[in-house]
PDB file of N, CA and C in Angstrom:
ATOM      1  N   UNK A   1       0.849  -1.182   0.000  1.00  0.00           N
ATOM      2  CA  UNK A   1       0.000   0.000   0.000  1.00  0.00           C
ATOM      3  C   UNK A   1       0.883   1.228   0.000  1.00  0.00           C
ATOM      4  N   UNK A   2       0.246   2.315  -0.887  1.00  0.00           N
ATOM      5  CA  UNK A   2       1.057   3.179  -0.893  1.00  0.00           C
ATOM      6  C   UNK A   2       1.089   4.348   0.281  1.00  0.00           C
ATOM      7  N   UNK A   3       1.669   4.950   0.694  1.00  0.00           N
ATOM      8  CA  UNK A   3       1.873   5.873   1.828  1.00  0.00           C
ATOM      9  C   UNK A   3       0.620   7.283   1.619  1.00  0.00           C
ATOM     10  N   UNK A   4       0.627   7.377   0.266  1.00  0.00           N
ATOM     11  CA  UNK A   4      -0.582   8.870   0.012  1.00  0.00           C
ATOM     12  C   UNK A   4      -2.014   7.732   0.117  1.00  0.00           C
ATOM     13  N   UNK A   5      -2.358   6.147   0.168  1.00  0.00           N
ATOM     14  CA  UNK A   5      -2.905   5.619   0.087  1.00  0.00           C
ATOM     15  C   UNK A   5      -3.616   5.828   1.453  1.00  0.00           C
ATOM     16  N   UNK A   6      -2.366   5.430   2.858  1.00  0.00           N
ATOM     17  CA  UNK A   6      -2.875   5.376   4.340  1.00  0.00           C
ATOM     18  C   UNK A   6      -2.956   6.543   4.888  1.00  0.00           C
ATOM     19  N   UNK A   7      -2.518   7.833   3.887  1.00  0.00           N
ATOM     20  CA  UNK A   7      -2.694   9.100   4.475  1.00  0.00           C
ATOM     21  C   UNK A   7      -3.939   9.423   3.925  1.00  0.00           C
ATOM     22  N   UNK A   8      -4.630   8.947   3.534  1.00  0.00           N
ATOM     23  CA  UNK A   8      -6.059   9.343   2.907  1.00  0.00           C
ATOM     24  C   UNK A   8      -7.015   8.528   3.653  1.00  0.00           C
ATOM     25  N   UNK A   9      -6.627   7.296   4.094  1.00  0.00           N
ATOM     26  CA  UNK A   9      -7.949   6.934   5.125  1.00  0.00           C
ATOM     27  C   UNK A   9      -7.607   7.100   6.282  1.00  0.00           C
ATOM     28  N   UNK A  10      -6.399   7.596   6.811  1.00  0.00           N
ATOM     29  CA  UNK A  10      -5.801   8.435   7.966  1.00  0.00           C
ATOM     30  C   UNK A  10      -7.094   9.541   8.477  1.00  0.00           C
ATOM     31  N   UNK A  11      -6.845  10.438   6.881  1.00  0.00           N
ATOM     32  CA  UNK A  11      -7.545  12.191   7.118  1.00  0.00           C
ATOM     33  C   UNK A  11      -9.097  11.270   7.361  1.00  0.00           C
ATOM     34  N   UNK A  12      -9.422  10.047   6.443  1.00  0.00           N
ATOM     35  CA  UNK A  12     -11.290  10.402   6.736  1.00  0.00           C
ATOM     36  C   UNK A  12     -11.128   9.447   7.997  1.00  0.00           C
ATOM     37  N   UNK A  13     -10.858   9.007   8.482  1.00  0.00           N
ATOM     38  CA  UNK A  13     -10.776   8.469   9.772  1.00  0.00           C
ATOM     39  C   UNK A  13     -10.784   9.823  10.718  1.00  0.00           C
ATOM     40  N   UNK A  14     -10.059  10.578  10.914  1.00  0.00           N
ATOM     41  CA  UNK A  14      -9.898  11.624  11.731  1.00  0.00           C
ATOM     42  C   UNK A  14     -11.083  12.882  11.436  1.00  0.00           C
ATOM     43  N   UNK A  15     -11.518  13.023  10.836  1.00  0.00           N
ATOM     44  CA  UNK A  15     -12.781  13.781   9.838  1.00  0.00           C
ATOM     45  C   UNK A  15     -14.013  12.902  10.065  1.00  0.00           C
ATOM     46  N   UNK A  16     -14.072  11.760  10.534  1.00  0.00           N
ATOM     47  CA  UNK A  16     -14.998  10.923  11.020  1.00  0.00           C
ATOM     48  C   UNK A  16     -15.039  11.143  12.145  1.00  0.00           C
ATOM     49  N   UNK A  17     -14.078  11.100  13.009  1.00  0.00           N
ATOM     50  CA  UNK A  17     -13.928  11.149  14.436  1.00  0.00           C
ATOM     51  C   UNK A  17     -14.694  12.470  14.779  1.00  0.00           C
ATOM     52  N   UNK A  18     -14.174  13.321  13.865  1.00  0.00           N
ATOM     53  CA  UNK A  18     -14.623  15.058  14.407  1.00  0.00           C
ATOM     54  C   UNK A  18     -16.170  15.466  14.244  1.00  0.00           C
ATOM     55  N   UNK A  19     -16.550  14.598  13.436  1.00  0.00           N
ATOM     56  CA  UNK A  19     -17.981  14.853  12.058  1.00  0.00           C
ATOM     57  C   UNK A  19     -19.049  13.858  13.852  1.00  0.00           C
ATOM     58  N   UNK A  20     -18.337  13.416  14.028  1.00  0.00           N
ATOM     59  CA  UNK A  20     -18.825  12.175  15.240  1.00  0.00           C
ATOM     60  C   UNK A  20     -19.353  13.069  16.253  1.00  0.00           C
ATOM     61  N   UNK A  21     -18.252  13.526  17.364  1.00  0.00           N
ATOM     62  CA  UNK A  21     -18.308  14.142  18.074  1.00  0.00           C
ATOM     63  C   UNK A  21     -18.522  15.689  18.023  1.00  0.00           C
ATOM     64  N   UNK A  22     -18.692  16.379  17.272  1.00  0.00           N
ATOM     65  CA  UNK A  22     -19.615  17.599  16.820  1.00  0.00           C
ATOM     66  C   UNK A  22     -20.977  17.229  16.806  1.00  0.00           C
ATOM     67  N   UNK A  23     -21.342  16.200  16.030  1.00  0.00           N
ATOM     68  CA  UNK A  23     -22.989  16.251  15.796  1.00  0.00           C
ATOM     69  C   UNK A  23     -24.038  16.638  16.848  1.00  0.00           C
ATOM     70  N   UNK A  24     -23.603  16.176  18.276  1.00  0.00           N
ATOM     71  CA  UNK A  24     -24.464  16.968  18.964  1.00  0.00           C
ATOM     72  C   UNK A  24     -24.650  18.096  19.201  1.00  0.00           C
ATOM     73  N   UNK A  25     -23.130  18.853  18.776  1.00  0.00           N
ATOM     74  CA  UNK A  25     -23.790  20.739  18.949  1.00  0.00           C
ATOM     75  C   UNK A  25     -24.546  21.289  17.584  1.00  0.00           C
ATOM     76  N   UNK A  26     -25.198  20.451  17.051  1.00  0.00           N
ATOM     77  CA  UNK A  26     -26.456  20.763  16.394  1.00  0.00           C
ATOM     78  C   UNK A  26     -27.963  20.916  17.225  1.00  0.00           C
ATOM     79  N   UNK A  27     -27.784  20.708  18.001  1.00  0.00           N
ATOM     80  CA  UNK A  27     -29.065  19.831  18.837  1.00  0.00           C
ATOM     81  C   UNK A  27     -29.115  20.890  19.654  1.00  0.00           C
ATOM     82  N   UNK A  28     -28.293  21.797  20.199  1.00  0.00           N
ATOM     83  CA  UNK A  28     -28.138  22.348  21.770  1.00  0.00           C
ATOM     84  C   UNK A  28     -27.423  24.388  21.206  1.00  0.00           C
ATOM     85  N   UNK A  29     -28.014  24.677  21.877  1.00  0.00           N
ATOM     86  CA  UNK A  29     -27.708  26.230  21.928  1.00  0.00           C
ATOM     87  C   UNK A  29     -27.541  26.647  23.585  1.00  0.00           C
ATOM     88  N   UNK A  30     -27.194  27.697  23.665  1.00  0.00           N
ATOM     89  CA  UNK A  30     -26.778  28.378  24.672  1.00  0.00           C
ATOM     90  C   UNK A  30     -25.983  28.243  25.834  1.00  0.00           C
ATOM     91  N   UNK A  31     -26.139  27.698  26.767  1.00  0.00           N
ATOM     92  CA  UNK A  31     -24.760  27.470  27.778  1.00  0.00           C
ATOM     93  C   UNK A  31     -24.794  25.912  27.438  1.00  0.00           C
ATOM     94  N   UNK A  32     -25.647  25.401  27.165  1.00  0.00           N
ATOM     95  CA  UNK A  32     -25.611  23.405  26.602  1.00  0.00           C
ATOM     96  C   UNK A  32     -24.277  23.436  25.290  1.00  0.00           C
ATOM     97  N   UNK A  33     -24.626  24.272  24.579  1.00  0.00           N
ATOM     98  CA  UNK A  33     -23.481  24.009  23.750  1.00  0.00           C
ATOM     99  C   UNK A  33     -21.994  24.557  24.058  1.00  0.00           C
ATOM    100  N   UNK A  34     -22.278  25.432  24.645  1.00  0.00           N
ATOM    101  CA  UNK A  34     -20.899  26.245  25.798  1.00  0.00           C
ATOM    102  C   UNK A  34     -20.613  24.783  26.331  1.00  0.00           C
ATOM    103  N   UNK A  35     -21.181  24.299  26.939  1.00  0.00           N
ATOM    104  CA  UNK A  35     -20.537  22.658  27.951  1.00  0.00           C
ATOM    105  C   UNK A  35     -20.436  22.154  26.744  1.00  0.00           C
ATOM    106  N   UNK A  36     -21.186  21.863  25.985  1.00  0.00           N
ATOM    107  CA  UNK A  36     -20.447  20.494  25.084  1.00  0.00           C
ATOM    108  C   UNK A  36     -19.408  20.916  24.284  1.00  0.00           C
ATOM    109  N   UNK A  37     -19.348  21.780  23.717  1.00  0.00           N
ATOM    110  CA  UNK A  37     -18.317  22.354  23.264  1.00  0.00           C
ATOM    111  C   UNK A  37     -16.659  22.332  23.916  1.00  0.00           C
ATOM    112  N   UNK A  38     -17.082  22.573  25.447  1.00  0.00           N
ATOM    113  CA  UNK A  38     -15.811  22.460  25.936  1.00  0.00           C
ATOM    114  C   UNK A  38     -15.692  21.057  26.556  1.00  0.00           C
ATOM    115  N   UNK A  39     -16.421  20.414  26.404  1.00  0.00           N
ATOM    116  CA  UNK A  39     -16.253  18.953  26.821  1.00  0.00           C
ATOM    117  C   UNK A  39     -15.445  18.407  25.531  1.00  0.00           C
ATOM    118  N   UNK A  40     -16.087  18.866  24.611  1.00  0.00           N
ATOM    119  CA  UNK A  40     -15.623  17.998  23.144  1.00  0.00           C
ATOM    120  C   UNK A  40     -13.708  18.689  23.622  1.00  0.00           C
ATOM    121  N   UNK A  41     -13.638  19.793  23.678  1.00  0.00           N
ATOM    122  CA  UNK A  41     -12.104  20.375  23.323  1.00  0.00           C
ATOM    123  C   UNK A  41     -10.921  19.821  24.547  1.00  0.00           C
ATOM    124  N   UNK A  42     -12.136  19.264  25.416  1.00  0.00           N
ATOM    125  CA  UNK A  42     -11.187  18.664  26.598  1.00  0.00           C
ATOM    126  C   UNK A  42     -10.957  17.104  26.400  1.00  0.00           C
ATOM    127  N   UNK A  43     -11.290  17.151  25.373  1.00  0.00           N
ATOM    128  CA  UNK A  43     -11.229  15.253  24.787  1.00  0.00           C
ATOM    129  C   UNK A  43     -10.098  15.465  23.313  1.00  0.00           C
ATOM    130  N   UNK A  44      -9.198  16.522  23.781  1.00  0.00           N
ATOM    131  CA  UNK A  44      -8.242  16.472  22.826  1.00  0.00           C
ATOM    132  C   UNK A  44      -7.151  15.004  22.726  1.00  0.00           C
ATOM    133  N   UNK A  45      -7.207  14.541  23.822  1.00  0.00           N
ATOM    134  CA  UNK A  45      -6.037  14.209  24.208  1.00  0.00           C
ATOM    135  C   UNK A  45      -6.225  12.680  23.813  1.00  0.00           C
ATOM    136  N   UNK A  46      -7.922  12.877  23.595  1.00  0.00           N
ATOM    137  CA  UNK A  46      -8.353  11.498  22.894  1.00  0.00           C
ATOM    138  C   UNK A  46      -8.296  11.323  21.713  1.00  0.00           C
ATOM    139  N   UNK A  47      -8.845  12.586  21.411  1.00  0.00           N
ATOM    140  CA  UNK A  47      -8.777  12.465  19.910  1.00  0.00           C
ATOM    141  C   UNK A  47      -7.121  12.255  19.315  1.00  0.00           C
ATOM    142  N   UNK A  48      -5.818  12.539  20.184  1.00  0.00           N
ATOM    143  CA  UNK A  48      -4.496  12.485  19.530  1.00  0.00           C
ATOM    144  C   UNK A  48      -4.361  10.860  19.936  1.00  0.00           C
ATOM    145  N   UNK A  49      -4.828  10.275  20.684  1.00  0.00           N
ATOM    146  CA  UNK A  49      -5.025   8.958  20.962  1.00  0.00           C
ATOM    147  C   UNK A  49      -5.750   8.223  19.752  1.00  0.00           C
ATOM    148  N   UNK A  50      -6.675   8.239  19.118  1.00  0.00           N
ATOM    149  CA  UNK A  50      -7.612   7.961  18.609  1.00  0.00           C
ATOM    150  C   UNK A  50      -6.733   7.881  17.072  1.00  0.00           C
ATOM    151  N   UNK A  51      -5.912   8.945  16.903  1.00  0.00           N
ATOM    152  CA  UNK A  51      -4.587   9.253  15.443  1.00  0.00           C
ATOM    153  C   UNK A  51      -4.018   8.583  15.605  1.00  0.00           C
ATOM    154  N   UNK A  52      -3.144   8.227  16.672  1.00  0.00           N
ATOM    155  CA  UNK A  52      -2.449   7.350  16.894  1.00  0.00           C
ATOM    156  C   UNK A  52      -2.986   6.097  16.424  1.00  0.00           C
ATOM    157  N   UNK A  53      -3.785   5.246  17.217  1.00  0.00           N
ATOM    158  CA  UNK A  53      -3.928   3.978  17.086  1.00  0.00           C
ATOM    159  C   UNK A  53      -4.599   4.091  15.726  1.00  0.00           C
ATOM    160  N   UNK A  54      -5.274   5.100  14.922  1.00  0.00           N
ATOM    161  CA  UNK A  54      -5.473   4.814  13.456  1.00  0.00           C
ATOM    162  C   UNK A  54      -4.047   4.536  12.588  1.00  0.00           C
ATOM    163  N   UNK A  55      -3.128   5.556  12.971  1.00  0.00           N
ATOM    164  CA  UNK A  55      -2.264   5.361  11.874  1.00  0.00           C
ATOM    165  C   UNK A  55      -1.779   4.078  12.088  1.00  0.00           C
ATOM    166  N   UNK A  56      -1.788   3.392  13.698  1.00  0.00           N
ATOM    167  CA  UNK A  56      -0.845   2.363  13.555  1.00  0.00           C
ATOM    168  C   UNK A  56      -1.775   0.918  12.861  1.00  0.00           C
ATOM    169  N   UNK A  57      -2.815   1.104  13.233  1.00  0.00           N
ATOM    170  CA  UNK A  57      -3.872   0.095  12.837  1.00  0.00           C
ATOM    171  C   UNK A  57      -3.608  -0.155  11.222  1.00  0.00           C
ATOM    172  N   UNK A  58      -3.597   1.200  10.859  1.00  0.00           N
ATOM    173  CA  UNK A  58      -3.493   1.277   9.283  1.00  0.00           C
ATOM    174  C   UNK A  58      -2.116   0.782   8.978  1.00  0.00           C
ATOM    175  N   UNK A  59      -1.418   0.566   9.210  1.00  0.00           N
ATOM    176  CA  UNK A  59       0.172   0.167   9.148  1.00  0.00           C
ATOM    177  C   UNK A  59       0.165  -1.247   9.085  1.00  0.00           C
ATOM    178  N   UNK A  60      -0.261  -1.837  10.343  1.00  0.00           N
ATOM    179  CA  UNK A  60      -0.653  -2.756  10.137  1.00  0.00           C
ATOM    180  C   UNK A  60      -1.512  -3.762   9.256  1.00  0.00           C
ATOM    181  N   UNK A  61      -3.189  -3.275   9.521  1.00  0.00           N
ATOM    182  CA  UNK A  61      -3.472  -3.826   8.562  1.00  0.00           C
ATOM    183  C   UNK A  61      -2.899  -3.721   6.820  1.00  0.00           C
ATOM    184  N   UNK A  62      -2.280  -2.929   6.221  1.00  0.00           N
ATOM    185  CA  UNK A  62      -2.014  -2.935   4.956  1.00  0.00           C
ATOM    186  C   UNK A  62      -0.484  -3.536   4.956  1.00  0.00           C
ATOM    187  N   UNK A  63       0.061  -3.995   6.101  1.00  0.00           N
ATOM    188  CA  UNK A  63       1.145  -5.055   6.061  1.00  0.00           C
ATOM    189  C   UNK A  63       2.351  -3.785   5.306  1.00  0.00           C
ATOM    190  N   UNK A  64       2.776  -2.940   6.001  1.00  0.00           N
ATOM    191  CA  UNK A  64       3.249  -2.298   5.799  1.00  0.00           C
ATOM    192  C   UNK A  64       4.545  -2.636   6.580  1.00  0.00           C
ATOM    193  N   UNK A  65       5.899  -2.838   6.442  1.00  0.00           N
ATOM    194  CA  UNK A  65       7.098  -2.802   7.038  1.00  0.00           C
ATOM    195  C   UNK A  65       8.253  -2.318   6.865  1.00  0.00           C
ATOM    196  N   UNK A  66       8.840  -1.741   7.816  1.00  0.00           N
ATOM    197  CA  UNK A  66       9.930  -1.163   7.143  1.00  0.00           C
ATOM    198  C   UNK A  66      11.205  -1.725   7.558  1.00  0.00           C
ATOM    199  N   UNK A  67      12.082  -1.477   6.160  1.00  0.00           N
ATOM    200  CA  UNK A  67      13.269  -2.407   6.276  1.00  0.00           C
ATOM    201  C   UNK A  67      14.669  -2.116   7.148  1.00  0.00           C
ATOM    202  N   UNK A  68      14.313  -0.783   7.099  1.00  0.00           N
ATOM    203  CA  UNK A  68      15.549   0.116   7.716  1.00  0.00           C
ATOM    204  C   UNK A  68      14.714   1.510   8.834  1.00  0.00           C
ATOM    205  N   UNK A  69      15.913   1.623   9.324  1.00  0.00           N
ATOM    206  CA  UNK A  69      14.989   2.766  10.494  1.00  0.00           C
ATOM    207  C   UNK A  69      15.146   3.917   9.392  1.00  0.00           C
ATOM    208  N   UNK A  70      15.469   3.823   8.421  1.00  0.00           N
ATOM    209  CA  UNK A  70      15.788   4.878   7.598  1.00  0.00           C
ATOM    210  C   UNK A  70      14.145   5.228   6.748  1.00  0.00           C
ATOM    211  N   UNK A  71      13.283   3.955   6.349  1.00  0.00           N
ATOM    212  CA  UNK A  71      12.186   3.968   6.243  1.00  0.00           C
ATOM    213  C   UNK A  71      11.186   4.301   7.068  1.00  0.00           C
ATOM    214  N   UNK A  72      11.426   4.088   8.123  1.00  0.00           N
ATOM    215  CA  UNK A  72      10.900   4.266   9.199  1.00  0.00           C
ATOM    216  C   UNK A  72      10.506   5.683   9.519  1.00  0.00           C
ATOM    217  N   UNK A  73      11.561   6.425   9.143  1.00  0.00           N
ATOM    218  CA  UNK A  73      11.825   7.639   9.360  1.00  0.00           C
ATOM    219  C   UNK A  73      11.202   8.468   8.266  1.00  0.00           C
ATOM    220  N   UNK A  74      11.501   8.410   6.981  1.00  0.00           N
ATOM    221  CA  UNK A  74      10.788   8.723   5.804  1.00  0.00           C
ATOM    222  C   UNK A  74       9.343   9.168   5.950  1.00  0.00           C
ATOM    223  N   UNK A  75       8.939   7.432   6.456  1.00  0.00           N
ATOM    224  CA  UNK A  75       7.038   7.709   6.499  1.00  0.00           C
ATOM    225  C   UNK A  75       6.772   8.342   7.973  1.00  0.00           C
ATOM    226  N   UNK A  76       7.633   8.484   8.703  1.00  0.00           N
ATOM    227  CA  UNK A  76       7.230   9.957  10.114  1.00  0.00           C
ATOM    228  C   UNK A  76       7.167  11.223   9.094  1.00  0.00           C
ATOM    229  N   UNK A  77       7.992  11.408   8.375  1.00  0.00           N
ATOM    230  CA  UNK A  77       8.226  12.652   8.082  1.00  0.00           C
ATOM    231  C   UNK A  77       7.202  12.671   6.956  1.00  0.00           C
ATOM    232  N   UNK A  78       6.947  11.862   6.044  1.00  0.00           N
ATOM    233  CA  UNK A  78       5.832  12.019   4.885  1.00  0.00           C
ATOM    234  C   UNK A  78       4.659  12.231   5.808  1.00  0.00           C
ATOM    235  N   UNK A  79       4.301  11.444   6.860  1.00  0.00           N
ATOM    236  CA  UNK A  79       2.984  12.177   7.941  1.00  0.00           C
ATOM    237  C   UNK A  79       3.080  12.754   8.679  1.00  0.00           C
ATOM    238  N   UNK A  80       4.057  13.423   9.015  1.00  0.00           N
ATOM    239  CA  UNK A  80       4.127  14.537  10.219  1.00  0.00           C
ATOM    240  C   UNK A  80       3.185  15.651   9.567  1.00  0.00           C
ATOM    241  N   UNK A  81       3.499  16.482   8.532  1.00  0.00           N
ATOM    242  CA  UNK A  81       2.315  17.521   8.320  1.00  0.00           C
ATOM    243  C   UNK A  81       1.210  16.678   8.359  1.00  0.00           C
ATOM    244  N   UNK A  82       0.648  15.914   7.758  1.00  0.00           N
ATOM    245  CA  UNK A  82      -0.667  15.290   7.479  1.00  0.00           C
ATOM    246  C   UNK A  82      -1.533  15.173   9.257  1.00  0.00           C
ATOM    247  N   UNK A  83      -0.427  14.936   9.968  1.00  0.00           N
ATOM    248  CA  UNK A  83      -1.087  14.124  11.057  1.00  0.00           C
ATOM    249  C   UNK A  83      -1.269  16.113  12.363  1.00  0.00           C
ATOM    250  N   UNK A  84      -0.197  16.809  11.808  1.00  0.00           N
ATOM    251  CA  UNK A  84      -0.108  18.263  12.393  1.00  0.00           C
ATOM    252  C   UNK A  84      -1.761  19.052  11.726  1.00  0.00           C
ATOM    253  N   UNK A  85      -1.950  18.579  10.736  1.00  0.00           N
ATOM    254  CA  UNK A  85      -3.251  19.176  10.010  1.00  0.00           C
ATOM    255  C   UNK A  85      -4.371  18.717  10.385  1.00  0.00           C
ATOM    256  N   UNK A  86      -4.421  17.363  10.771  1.00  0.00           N
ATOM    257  CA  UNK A  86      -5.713  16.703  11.516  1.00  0.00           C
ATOM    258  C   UNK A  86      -5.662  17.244  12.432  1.00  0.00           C
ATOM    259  N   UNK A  87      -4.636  17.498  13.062  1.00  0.00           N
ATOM    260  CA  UNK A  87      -4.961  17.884  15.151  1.00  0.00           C
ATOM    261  C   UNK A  87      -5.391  19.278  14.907  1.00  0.00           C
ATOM    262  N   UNK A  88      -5.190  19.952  14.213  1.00  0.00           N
ATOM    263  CA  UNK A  88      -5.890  21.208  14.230  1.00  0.00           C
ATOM    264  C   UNK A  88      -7.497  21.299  13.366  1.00  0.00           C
ATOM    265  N   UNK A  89      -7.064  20.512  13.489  1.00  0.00           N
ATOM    266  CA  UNK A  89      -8.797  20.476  12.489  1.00  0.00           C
ATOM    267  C   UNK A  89      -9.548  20.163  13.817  1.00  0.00           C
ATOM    268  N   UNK A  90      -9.169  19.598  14.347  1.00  0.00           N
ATOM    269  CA  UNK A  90     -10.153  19.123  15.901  1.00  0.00           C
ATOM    270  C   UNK A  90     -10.678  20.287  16.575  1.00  0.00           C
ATOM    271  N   UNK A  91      -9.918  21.710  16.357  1.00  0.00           N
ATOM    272  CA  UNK A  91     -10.005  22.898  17.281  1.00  0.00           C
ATOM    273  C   UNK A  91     -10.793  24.002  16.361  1.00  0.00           C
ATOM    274  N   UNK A  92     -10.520  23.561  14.680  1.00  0.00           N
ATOM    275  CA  UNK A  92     -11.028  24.391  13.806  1.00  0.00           C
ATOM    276  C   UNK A  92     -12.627  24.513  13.934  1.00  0.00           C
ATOM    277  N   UNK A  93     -12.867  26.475  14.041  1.00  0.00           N
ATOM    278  CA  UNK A  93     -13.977  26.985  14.401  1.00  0.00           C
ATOM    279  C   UNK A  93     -14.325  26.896  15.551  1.00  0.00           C
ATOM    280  N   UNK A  94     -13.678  26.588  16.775  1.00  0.00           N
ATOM    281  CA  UNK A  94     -14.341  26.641  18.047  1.00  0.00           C
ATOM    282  C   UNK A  94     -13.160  26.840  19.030  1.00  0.00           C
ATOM    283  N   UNK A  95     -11.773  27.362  18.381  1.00  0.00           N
ATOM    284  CA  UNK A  95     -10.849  28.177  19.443  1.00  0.00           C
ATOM    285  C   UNK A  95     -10.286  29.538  18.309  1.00  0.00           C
ATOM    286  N   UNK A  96     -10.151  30.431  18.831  1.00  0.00           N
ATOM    287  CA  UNK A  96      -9.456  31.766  18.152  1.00  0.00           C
ATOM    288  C   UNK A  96      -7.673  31.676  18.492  1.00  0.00           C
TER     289      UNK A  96
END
């Protein structure tokens, strides 16, 4: 599998996660969405949890290995922006 392959069900995995846990501040206005809102932003730490075990899941399942730490290193750095762009997407529109 190719690497722009697991960075693409990486992003809708993480865009799922967010699309997930937003849907209820459709439902709720005024200090209800003030709490859920900051409930959702205090579950950051899940959601970088949640990246994690996707990317590695995805590694796995597509039998992905690397031969050298030199590869190893490559695909950190081919997803480091990718995975820096999801975590801010978690905060996008609801921190200044």
């Amino acid at each position: 599998m190719s690497y722009e392959k697991i960075k693409e069900e990486f992003i809708k995995s993480a865009e799922a996660y967010i699309n997930a846990k937003r849907q209820p501040f459709e439902k709720l206005s005024g200090m209800e969405l003030v709490d859920a809102k900051s409930h959702y932003l205090d579950d950051f730490q899940g959601y970088i949890m949640h990246l994690n075990f996707t990317l590695n899941a995805l590694i796995e399942e597509h039998s992905v290995s690397f031969q050298t730490p030199e590869e190893a290193t490559a695909f950190q750095d081919f997803m480091k922006p990718t995975f820096g762009s999801v975590a801010l997407k978690f905060t996008e529109g609801l921190v200044e």
